[in-house]
PDB file of N, CA and C in Angstrom:
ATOM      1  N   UNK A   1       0.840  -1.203   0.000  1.00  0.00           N
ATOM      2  CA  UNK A   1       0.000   0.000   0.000  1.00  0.00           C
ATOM      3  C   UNK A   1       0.869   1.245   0.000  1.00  0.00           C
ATOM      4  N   UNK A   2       0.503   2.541  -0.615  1.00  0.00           N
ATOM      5  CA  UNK A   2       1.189   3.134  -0.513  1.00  0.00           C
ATOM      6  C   UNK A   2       1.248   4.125   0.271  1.00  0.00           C
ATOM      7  N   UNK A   3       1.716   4.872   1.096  1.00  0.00           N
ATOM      8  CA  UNK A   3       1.791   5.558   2.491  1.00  0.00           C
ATOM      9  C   UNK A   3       0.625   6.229   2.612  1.00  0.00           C
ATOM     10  N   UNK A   4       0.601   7.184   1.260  1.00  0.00           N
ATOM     11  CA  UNK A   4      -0.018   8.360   1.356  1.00  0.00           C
ATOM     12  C   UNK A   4      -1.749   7.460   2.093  1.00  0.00           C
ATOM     13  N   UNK A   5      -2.072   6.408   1.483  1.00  0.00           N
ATOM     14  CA  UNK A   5      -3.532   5.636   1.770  1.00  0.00           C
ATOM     15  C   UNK A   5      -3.445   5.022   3.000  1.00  0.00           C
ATOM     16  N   UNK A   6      -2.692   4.714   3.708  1.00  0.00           N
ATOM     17  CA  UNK A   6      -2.310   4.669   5.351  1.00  0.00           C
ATOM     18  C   UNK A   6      -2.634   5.670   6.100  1.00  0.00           C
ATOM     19  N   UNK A   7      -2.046   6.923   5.580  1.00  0.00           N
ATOM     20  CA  UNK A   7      -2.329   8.577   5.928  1.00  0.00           C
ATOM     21  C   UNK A   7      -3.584   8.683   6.134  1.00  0.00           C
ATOM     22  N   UNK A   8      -4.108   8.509   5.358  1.00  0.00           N
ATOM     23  CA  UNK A   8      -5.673   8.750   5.190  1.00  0.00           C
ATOM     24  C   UNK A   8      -6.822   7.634   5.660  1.00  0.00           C
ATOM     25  N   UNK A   9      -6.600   6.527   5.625  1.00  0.00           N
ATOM     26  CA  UNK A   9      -6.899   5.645   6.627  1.00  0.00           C
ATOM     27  C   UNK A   9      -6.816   5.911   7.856  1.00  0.00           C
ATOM     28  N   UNK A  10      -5.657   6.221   8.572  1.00  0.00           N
ATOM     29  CA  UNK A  10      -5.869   6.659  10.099  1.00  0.00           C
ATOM     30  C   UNK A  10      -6.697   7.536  10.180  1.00  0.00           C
ATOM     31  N   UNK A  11      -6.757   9.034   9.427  1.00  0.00           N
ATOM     32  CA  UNK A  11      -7.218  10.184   9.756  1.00  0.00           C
ATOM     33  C   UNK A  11      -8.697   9.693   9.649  1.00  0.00           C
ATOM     34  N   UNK A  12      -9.321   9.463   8.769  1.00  0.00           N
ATOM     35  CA  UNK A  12     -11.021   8.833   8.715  1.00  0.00           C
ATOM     36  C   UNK A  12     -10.811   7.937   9.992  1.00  0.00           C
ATOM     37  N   UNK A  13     -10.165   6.771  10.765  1.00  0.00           N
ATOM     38  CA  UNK A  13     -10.297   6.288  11.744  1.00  0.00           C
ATOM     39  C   UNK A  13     -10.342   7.498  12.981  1.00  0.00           C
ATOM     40  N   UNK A  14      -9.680   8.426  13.248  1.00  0.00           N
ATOM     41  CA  UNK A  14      -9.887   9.313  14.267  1.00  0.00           C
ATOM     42  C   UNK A  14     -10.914   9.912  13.979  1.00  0.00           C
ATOM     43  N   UNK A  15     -11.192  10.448  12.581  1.00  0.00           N
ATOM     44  CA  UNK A  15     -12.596  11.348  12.311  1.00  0.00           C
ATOM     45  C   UNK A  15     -13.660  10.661  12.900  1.00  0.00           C
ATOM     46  N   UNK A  16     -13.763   9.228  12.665  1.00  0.00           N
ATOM     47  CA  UNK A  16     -15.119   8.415  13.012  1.00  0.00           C
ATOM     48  C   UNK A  16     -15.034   8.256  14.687  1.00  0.00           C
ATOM     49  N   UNK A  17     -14.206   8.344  15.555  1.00  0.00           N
ATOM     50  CA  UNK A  17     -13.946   7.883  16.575  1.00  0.00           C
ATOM     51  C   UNK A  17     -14.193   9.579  17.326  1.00  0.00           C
ATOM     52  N   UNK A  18     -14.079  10.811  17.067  1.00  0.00           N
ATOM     53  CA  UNK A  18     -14.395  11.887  17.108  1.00  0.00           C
ATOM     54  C   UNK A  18     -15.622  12.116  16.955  1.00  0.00           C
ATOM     55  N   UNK A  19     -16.099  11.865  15.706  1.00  0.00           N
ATOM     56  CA  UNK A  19     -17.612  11.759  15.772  1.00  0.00           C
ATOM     57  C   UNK A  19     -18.621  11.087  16.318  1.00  0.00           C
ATOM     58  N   UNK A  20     -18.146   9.880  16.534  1.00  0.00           N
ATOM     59  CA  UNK A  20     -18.884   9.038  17.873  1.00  0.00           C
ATOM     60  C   UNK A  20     -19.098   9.536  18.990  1.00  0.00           C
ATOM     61  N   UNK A  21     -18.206  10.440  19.639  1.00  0.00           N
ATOM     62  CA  UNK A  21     -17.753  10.342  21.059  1.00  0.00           C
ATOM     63  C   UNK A  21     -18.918  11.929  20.678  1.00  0.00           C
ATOM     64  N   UNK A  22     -18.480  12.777  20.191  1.00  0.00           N
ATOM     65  CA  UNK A  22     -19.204  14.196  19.905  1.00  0.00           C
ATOM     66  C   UNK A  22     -20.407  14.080  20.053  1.00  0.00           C
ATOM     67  N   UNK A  23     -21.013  13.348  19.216  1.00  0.00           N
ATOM     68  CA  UNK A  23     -22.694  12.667  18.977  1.00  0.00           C
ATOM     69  C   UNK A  23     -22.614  12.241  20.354  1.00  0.00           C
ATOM     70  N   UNK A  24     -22.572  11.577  20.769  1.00  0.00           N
ATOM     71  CA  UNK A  24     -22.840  10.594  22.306  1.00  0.00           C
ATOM     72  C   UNK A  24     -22.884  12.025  23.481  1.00  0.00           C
ATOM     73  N   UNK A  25     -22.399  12.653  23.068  1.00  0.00           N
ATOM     74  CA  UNK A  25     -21.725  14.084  24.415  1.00  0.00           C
ATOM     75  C   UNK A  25     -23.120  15.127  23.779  1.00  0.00           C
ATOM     76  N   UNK A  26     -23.551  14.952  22.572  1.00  0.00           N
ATOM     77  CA  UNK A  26     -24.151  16.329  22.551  1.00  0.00           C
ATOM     78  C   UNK A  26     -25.944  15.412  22.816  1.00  0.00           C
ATOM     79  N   UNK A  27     -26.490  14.125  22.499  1.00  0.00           N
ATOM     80  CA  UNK A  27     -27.571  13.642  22.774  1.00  0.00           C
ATOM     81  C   UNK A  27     -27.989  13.667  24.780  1.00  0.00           C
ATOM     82  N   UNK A  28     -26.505  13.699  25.288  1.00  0.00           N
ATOM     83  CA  UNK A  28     -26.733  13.999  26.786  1.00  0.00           C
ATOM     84  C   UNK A  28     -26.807  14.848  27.349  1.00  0.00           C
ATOM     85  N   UNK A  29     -26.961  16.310  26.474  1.00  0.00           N
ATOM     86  CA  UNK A  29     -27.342  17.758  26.937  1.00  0.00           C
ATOM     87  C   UNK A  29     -28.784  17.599  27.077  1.00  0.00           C
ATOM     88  N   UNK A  30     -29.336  18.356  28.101  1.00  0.00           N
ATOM     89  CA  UNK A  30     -30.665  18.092  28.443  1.00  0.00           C
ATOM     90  C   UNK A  30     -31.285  19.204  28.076  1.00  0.00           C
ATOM     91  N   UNK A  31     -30.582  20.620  27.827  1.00  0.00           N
ATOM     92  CA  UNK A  31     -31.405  21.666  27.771  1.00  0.00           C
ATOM     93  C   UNK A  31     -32.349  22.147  26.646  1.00  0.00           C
ATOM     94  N   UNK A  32     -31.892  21.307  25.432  1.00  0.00           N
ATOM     95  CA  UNK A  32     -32.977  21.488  24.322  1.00  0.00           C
ATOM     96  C   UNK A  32     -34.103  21.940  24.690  1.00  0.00           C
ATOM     97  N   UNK A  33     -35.085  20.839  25.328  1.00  0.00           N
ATOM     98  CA  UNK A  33     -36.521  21.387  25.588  1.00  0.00           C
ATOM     99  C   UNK A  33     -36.982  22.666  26.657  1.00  0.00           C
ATOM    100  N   UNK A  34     -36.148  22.834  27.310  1.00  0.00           N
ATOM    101  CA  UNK A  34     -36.692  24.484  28.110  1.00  0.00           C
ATOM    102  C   UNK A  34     -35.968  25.207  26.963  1.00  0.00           C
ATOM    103  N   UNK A  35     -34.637  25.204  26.016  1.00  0.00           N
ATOM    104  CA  UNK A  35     -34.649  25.953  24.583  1.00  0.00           C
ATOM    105  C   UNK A  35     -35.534  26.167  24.199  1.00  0.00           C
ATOM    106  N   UNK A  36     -36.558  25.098  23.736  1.00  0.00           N
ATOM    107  CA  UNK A  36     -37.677  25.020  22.407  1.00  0.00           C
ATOM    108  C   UNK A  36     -39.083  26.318  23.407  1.00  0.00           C
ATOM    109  N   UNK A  37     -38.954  25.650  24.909  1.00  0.00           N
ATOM    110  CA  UNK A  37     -40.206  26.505  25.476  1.00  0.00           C
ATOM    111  C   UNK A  37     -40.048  27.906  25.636  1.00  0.00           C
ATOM    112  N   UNK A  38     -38.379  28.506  25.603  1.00  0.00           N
ATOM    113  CA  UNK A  38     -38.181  29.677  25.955  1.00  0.00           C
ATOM    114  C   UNK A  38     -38.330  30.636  24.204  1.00  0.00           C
ATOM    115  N   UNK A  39     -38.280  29.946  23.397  1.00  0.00           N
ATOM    116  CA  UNK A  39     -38.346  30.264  22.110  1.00  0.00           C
ATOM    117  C   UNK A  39     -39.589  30.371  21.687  1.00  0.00           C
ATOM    118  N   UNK A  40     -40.598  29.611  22.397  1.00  0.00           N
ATOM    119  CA  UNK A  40     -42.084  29.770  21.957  1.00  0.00           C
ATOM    120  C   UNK A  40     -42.773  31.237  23.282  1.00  0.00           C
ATOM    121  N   UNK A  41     -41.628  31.661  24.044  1.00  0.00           N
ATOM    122  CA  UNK A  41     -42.225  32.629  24.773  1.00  0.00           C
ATOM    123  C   UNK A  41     -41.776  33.744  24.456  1.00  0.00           C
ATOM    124  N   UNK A  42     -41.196  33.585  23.036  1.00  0.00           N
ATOM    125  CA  UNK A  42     -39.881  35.081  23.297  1.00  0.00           C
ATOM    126  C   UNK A  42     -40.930  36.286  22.193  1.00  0.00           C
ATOM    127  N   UNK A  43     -41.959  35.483  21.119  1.00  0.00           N
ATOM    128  CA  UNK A  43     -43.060  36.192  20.446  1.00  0.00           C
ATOM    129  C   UNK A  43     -43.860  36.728  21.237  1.00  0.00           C
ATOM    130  N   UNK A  44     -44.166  36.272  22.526  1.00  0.00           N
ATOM    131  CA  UNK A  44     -45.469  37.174  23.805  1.00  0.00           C
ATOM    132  C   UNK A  44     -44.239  38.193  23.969  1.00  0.00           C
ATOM    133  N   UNK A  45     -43.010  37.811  24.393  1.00  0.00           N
ATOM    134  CA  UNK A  45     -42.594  39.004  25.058  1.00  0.00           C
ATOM    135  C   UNK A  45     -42.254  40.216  23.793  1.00  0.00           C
ATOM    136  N   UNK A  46     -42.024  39.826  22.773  1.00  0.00           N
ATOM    137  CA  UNK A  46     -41.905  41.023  21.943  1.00  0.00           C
ATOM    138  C   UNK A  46     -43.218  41.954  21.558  1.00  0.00           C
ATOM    139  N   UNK A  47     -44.274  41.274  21.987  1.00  0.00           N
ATOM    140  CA  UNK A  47     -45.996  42.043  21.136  1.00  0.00           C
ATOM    141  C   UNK A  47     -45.676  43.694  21.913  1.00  0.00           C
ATOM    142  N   UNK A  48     -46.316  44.040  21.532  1.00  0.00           N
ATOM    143  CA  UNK A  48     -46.342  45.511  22.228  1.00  0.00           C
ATOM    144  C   UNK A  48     -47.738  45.497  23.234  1.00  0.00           C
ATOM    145  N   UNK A  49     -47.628  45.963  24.413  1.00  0.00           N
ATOM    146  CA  UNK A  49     -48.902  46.238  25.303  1.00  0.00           C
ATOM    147  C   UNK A  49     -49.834  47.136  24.672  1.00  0.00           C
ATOM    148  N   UNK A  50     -50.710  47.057  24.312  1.00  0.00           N
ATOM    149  CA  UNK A  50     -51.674  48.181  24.046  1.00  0.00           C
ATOM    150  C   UNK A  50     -51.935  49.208  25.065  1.00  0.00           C
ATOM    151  N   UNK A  51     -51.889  49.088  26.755  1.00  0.00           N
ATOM    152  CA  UNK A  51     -51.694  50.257  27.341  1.00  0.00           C
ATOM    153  C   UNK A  51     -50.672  50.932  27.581  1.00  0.00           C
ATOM    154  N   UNK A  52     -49.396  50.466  26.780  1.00  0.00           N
ATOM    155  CA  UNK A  52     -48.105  51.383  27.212  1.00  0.00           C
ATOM    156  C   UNK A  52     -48.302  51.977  25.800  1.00  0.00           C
ATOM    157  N   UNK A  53     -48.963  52.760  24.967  1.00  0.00           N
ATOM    158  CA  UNK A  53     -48.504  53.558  23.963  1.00  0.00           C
ATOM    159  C   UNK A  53     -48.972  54.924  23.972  1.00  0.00           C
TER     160      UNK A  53
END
């Protein structure tokens, strides 16, 4: 084989072994869903009051 395809063989082996571990670390963040609820509250807070004008 010739080096240069060794080269590049390892590097896709760390890429995939990087991306495993990344994926696995970011599915165990929990905060998504108070994200999604604070995002569905952020349109009330922008409306304008009709008695402050």
């Amino acid at each position: 084989m010739m080096p240069g395809v060794v080269v590049a063989v390892l590097w896709a082996l760390i890429a995939l072994i990087l991306f495993l571990v990344g994926r696995s670390q970011i599915k165990q963040v929990k905060g998504v869903p108070q994200t999604v609820d604070t995002l569905k509250e952020i349109p009330e807070t922008l409306k304008r009051n009709e008695e402050n004008r």
